[in-house]
Protein backbone atom coordinates (compact mmCIF):
# COMPACT_ATOMS: atom_id res chain seq x y z
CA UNK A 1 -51.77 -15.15 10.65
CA UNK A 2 -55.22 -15.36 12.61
CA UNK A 3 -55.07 -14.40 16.19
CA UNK A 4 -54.75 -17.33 18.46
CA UNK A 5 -57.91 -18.78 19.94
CA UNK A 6 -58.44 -17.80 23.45
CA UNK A 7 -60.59 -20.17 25.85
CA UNK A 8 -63.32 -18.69 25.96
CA UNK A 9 -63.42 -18.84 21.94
CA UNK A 10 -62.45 -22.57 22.23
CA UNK A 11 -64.95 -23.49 24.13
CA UNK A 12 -68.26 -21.80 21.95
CA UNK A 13 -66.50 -23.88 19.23
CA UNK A 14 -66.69 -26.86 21.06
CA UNK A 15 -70.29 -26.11 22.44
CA UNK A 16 -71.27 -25.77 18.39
CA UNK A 17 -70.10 -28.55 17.24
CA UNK A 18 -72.04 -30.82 19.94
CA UNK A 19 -75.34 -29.13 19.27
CA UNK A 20 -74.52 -28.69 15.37
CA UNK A 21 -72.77 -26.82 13.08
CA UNK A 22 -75.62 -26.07 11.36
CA UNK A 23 -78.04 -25.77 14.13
CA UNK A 24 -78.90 -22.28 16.31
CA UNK A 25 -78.08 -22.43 19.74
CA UNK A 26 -80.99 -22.14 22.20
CA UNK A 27 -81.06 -19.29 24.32
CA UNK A 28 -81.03 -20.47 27.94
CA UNK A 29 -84.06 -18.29 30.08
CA UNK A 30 -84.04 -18.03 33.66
CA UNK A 31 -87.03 -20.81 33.81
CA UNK A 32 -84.37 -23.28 32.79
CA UNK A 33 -81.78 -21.87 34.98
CA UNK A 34 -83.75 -22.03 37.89
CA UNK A 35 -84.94 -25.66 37.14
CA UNK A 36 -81.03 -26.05 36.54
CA UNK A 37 -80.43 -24.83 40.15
CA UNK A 38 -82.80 -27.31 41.24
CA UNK A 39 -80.96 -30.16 39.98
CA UNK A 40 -77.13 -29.33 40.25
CA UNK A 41 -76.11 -32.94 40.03
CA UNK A 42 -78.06 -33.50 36.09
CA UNK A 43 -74.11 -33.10 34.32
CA UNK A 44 -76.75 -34.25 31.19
CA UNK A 45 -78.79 -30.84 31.67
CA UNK A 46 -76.12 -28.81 31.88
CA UNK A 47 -73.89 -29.54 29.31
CA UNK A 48 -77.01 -29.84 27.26
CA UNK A 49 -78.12 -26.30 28.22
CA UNK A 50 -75.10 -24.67 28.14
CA UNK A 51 -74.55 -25.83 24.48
CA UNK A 52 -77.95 -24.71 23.54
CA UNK A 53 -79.30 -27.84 22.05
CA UNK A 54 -82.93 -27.72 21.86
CA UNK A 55 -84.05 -30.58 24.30
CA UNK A 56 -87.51 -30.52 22.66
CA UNK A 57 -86.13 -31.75 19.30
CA UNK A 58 -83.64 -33.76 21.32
CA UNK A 59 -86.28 -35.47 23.16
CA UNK A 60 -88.67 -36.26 19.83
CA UNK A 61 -85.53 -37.33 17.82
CA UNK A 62 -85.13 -39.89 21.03
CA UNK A 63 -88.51 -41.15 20.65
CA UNK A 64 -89.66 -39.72 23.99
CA UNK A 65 -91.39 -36.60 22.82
CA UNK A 66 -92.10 -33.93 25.67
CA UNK A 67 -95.26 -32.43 26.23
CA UNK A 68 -93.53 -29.86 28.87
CA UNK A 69 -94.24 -26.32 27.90
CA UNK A 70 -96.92 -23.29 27.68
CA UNK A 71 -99.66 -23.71 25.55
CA UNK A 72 -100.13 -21.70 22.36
CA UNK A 73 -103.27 -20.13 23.99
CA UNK A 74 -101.54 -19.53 26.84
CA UNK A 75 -98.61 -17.54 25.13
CA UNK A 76 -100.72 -15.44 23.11
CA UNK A 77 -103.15 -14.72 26.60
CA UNK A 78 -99.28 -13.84 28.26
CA UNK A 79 -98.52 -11.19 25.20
CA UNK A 80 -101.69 -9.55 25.60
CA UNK A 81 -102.14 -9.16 28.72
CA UNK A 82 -98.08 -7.90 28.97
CA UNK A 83 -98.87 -5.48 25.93
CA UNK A 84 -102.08 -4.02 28.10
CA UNK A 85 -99.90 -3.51 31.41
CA UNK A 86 -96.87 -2.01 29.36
CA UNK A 87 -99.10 0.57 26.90
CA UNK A 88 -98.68 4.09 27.70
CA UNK A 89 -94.87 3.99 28.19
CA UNK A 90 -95.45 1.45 31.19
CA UNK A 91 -97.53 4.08 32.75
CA UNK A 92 -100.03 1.48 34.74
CA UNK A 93 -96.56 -1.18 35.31
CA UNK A 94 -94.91 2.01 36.87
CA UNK A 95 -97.91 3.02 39.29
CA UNK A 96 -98.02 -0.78 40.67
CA UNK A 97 -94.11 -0.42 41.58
CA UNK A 98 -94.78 3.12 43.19
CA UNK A 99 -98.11 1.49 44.91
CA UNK A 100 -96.60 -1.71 46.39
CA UNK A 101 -92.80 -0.83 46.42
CA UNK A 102 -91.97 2.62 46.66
CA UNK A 103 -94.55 4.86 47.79
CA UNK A 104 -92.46 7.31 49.73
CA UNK A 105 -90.93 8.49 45.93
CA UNK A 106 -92.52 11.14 44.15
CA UNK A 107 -95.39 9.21 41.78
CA UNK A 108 -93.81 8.18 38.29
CA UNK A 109 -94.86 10.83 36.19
CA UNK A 110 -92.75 10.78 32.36
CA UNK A 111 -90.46 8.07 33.24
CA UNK A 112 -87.86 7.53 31.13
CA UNK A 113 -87.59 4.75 28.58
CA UNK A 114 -84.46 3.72 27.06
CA UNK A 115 -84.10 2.54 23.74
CA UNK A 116 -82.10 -0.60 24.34
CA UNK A 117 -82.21 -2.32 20.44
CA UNK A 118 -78.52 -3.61 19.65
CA UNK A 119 -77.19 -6.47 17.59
CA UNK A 120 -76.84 -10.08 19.04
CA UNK A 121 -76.89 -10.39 22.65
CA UNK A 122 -73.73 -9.18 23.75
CA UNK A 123 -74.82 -6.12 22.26
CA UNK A 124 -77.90 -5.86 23.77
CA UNK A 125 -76.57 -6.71 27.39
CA UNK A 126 -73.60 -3.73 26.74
CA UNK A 127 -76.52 -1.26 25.77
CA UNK A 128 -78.71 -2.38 28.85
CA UNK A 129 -75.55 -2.23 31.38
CA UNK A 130 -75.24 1.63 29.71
CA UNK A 131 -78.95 2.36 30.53
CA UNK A 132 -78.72 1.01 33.78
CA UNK A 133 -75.84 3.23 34.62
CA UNK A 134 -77.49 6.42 33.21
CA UNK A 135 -81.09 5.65 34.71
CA UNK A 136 -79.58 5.24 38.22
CA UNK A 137 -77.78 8.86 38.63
CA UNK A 138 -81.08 10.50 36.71
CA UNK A 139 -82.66 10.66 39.89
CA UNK A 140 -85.89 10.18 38.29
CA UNK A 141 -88.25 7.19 37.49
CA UNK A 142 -86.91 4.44 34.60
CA UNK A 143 -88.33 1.39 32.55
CA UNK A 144 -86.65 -1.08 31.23
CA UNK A 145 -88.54 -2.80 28.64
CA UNK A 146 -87.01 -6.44 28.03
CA UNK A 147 -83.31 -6.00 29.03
CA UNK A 148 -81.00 -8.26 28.44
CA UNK A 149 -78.68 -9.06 31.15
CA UNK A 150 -75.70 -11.96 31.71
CA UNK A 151 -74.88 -14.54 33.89
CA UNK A 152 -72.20 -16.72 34.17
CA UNK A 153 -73.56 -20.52 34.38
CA UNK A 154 -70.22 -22.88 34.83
CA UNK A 155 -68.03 -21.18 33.01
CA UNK A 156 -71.04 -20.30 29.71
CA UNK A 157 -72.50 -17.16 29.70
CA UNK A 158 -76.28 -17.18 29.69
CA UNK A 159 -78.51 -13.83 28.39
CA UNK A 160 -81.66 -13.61 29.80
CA UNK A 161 -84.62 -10.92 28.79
CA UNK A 162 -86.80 -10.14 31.77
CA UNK A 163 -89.97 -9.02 31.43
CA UNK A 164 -89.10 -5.32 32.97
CA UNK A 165 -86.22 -3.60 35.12
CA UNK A 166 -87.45 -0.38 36.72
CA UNK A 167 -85.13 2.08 38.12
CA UNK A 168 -86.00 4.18 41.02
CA UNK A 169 -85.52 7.57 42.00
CA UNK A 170 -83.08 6.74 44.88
CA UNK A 171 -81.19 4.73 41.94
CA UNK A 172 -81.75 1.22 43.46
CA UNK A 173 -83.41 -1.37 40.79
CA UNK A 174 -86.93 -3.63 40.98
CA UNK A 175 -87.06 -6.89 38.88
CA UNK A 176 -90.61 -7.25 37.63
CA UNK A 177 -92.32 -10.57 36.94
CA UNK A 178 -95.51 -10.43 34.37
CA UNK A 179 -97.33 -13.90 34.47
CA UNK A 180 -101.14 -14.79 32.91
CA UNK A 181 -101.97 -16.39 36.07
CA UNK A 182 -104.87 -15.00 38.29
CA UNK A 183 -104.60 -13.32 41.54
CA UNK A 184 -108.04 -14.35 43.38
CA UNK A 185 -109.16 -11.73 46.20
CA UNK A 186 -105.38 -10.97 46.59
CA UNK A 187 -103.79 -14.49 45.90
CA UNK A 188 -102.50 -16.87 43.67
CA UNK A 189 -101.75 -20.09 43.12
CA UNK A 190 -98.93 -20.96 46.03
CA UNK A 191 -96.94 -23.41 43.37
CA UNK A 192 -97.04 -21.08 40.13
CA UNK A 193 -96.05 -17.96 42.67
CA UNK A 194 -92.91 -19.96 43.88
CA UNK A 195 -92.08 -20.47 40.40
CA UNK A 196 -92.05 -17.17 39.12
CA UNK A 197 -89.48 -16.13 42.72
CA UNK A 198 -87.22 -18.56 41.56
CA UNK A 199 -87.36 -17.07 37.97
CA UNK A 200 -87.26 -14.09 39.60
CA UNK A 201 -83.73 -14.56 41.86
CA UNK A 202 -81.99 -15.82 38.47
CA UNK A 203 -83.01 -12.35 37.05
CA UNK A 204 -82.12 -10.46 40.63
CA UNK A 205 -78.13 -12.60 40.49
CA UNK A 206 -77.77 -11.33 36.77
CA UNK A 207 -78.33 -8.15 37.37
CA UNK A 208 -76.19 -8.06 40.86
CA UNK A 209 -73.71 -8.82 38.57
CA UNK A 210 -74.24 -6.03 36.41
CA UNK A 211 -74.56 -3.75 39.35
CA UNK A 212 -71.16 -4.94 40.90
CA UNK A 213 -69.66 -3.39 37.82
CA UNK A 214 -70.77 -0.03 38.75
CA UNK A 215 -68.74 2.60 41.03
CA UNK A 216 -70.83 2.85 42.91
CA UNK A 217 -73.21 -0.13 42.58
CA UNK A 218 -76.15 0.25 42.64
CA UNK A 219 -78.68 -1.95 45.15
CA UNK A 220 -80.94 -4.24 43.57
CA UNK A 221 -83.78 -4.48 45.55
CA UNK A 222 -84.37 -8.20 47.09
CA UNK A 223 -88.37 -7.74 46.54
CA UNK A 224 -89.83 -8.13 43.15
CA UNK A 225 -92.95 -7.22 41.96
CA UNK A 226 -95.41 -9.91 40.26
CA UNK A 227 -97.88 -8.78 38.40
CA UNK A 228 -100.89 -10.86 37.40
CA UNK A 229 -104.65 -10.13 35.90
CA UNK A 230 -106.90 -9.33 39.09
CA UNK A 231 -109.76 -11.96 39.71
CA UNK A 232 -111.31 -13.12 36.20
CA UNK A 233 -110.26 -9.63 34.41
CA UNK A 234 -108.03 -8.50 32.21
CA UNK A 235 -106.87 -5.62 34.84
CA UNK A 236 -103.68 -5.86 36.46
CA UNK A 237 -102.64 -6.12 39.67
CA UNK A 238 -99.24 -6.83 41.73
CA UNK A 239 -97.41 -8.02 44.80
CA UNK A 240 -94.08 -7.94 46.29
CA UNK A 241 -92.10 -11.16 46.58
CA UNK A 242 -89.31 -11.16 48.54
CA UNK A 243 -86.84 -13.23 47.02
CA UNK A 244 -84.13 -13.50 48.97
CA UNK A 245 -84.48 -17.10 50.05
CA UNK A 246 -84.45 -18.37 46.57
CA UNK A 247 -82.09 -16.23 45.60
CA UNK A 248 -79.63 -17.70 48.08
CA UNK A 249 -80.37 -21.26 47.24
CA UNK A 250 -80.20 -20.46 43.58
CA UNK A 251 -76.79 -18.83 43.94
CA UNK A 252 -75.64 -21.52 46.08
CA UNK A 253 -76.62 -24.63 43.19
CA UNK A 254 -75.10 -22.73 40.43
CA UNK A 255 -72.10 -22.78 42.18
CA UNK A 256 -72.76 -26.38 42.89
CA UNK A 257 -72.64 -26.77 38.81
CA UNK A 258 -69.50 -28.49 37.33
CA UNK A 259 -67.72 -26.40 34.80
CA UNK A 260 -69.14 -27.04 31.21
CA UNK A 261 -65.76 -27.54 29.88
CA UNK A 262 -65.32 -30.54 32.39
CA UNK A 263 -68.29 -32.16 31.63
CA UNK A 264 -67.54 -31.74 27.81
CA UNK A 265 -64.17 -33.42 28.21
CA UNK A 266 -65.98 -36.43 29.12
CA UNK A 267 -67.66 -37.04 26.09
CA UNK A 268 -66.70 -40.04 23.52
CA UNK A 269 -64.98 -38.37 20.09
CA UNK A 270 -67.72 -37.39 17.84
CA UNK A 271 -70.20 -36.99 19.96
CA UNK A 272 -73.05 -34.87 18.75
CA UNK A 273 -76.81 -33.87 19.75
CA UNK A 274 -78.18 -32.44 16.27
CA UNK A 275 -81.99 -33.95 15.82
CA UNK A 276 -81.10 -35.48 12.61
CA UNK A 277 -78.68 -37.26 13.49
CA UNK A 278 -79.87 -41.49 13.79
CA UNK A 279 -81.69 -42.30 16.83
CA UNK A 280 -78.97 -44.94 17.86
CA UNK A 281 -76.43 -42.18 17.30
CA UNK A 282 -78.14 -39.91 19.31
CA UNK A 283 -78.76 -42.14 21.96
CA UNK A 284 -75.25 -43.41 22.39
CA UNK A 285 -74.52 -39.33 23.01
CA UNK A 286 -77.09 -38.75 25.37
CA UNK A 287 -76.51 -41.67 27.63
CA UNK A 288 -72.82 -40.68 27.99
CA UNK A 289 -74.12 -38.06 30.21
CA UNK A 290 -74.50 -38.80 33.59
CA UNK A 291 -78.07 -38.04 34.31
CA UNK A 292 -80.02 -37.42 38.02
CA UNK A 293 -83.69 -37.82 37.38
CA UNK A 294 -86.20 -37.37 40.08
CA UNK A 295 -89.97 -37.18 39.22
CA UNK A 296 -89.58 -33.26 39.87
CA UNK A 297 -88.03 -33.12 36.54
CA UNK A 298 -91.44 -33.96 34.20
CA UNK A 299 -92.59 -29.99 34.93
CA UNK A 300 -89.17 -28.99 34.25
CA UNK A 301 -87.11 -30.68 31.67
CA UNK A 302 -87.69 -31.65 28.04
CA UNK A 303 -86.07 -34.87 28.27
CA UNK A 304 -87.65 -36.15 31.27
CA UNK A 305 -89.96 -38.67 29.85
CA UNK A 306 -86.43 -40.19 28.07
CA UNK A 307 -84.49 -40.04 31.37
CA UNK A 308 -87.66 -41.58 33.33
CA UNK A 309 -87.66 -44.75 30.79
CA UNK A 310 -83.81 -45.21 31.28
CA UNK A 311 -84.24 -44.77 35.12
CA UNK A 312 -86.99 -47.30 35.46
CA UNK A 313 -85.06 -49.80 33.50
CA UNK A 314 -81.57 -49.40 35.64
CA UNK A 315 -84.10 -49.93 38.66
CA UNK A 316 -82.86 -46.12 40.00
CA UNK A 317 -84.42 -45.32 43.21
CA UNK A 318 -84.36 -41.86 42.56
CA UNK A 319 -87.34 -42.42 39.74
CA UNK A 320 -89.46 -42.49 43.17
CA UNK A 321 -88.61 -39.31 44.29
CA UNK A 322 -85.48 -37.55 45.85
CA UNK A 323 -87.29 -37.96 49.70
CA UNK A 324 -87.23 -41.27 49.54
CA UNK A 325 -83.51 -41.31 48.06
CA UNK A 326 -82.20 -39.52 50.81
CA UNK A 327 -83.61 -41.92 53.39
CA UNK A 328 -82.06 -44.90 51.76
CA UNK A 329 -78.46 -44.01 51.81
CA UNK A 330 -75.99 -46.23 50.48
CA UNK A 331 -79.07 -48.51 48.59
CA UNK A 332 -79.19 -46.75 45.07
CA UNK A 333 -81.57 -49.57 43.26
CA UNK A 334 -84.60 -50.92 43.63
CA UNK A 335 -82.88 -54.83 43.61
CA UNK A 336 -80.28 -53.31 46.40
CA UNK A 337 -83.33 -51.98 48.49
CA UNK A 338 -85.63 -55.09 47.85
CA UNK A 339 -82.60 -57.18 48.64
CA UNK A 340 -82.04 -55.38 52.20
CA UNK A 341 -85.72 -55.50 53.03
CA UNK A 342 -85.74 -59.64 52.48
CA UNK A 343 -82.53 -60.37 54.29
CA UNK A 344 -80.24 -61.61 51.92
CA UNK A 345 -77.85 -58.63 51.26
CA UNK A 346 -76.98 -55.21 53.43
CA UNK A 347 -74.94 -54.46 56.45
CA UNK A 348 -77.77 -55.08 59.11
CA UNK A 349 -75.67 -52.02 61.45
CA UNK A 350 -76.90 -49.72 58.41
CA UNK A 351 -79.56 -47.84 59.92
CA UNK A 352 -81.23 -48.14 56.29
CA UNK A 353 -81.02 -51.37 56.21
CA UNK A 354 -82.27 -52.20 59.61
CA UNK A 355 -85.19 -50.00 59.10
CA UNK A 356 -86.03 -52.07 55.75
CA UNK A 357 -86.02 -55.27 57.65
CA UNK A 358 -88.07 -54.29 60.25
CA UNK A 359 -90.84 -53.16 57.94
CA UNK A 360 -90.67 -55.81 56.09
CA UNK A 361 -91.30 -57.59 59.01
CA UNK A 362 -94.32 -55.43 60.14
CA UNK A 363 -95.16 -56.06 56.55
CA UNK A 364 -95.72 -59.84 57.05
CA UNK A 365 -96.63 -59.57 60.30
CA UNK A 366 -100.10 -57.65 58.85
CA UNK A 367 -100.43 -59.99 55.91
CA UNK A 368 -100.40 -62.57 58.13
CA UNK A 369 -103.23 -61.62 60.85
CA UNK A 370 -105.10 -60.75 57.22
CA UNK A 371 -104.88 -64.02 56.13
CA UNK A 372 -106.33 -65.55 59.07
CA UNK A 373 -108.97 -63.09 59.83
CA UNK A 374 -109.53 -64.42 56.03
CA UNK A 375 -109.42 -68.42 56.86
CA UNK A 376 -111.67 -67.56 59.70
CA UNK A 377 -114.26 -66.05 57.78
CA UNK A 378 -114.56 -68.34 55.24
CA UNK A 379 -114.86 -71.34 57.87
CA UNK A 380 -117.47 -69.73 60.05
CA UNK A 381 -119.37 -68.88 56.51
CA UNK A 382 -118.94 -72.61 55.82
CA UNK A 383 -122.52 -74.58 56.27
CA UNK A 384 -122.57 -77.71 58.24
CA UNK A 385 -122.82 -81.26 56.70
């Protein structure tokens, strides 16, 4: 008789067949976590991620293709430049972390690098929880090349692969960040840096969780290091980010996250997201999700351009932006809002409401004064009999 299926075993099944029995889950990285985190209310993003259905597929099976993504150019310009700051056994990677992190330690001479090859990802985050533990009572310098580390994402666990771990003397551990970006007499692009600290605090909550684990645990240091090509070169260069702000709101939205079982329990019978499924088959499974789309979500999500279309048509006032959401309160379409604003619907005590009226008022008030500086114009322009 086989062993009875635990819950945890239930629920992969379940997560398979929505994405596919024949189709390979997606991994989930810590770029779609932390756009995830951004937008705890999407229950369509997160079932979708946590099931590892490839949005991109999703979204060109919909019709709505996504052009959201790196460029090919721009991966292979990432590898390279990665390859050139990890050669040596990390050698120039290590010397930026002693440089802008840990100076006081002696300087990184033969660091150790673990082997950390395993099969699947369980494996590999068991063999990179063992070389953490080992690395941090060496009392000597460690580099973790590509670990693979776990965290719990309602109720699915999600392996991510940062770009580098490095242990230090003292035993504490650095998260390091390698992007293609430029840093320009010391500084980078403001947007593209506050991406890579929210990437960043995903990797720094995985591997507090991995730490916790340890007697005793270990600290994992709340500044990483980002390291980018200096100026117009390939040479590197680095700074510390402290993290700890987005690491707090991070935590805080995944925790906002509804359990993927939940949201999965929701779904009609049958309901399945392979790409080759028919379009109107697909669709009918997609739009039982609940969706949340703001216009943040066309640098983030696969299946924006799909969520924007269906947004636009309901009339959502979210499709202008979560701002101007907020400040409407209780009016949640565009006919609710436009319907306040003219008089004939609303509670006028709704602050929201009242505000609409008045500038619709202002509103008319200005095309009227326009009009008439108008009508005056053309009669003083008008020649005499």
């Amino acid at each position: 008789m086989p062993p009875p299926r635990t819950r945890g075993t239930a629920l992969r099944h379940r997560l398979a067949e929505l994405r596919g029995p024949e189709v390979p889950p997606k991994a989930l990285d810590a770029r779609a976590l932390a756009a995830l985190a951004a937008n705890p209310g999407c229950r369509r993003r997160a079932l979708l991620d946590g099931a590892g259905v490839n949005k991109t597929a999703l979204a060109s099976a919909l019709g709505s293709p996504s052009a959201f993504g790196m460029s090919q150019f721009a991966f292979m310009r990432g590898n390279a430049f990665e390859a050139r700051v990890k050669a040596d056994g990390g050698a120039e990677l290590l010397r930026l972390v002693h440089e802008r992190l840990d100076p006081s330690a002696e300087p990184p001479d033969g660091a150790a690098v673990p082997d950390l090859t395993a099969i699947g990802p369980e494996g590999r985050a068991a063999r990179t929880a063992l070389a953490l533990r080992e690395a941090s009572g060496s009392g000597g310098w460690a580099l973790l090349d590509h670990p693979m580390i776990a965290l719990d994402v309602a109720g699915s666990p999600a392996f991510l692969e940062p770009d580098a771990v490095v242990v230090h003397p003292d035993g504490t551990w650095t998260v390091v960040e390698i992007k293609s970006f430029p840093m320009l007499d010391g500084s980078a692009d403001p947007a593209k840096v506050g991406a890579a600290a929210r990437q960043s605090a995903v990797y720094v909550l995985a591997l507090e969780e991995v730490a916790s684990r340890l007697d005793p645990a270990p600290e994992v240091r709340h500044r990483v290091l980002l390291v980018c090509p200096k100026d117009f070169t390939n040479l590197a260069t680095a700074a510390a980010v402290d993290v700890r702000k987005q690491r707090a709101v991070t935590r805080r939205q995944l925790a906002r996250l509804t359990r993927i079982e939940e949201i999965a329990d929701t779904l009609p019978e049958g309901a399945c997201f392979a790409p080759d499924l028919p379009r109107e088959q697909l669709t009918e499974a997609v739009e039982s999700l609940p969706a949340a789309y703001a216009p943040e979500c066309l640098a983030a999500c696969e299946l924006a351009f799909h969520c924007r279309t269906r947004s636009r048509e309901e009339g959502a006032v979210t499709s202008l932006g979560r701002s101007l959401r907020a400040e409407l309160g209780g009016l949640t379409s565009v006919d609710d809002v436009l319907a306040a604003a003219h008089g004939t619907a609303g509670d006028p005590e709704d602050p929201a409401v009242a505000a609409l009226r008045r500038a619709a008022e202002l509103r008319a008030e200005a095309l009227g004064a326009a009009l008439a500086r108008q009508e005056g114009t053309r009669q003083e322009g008008t020649p005499c009999p």
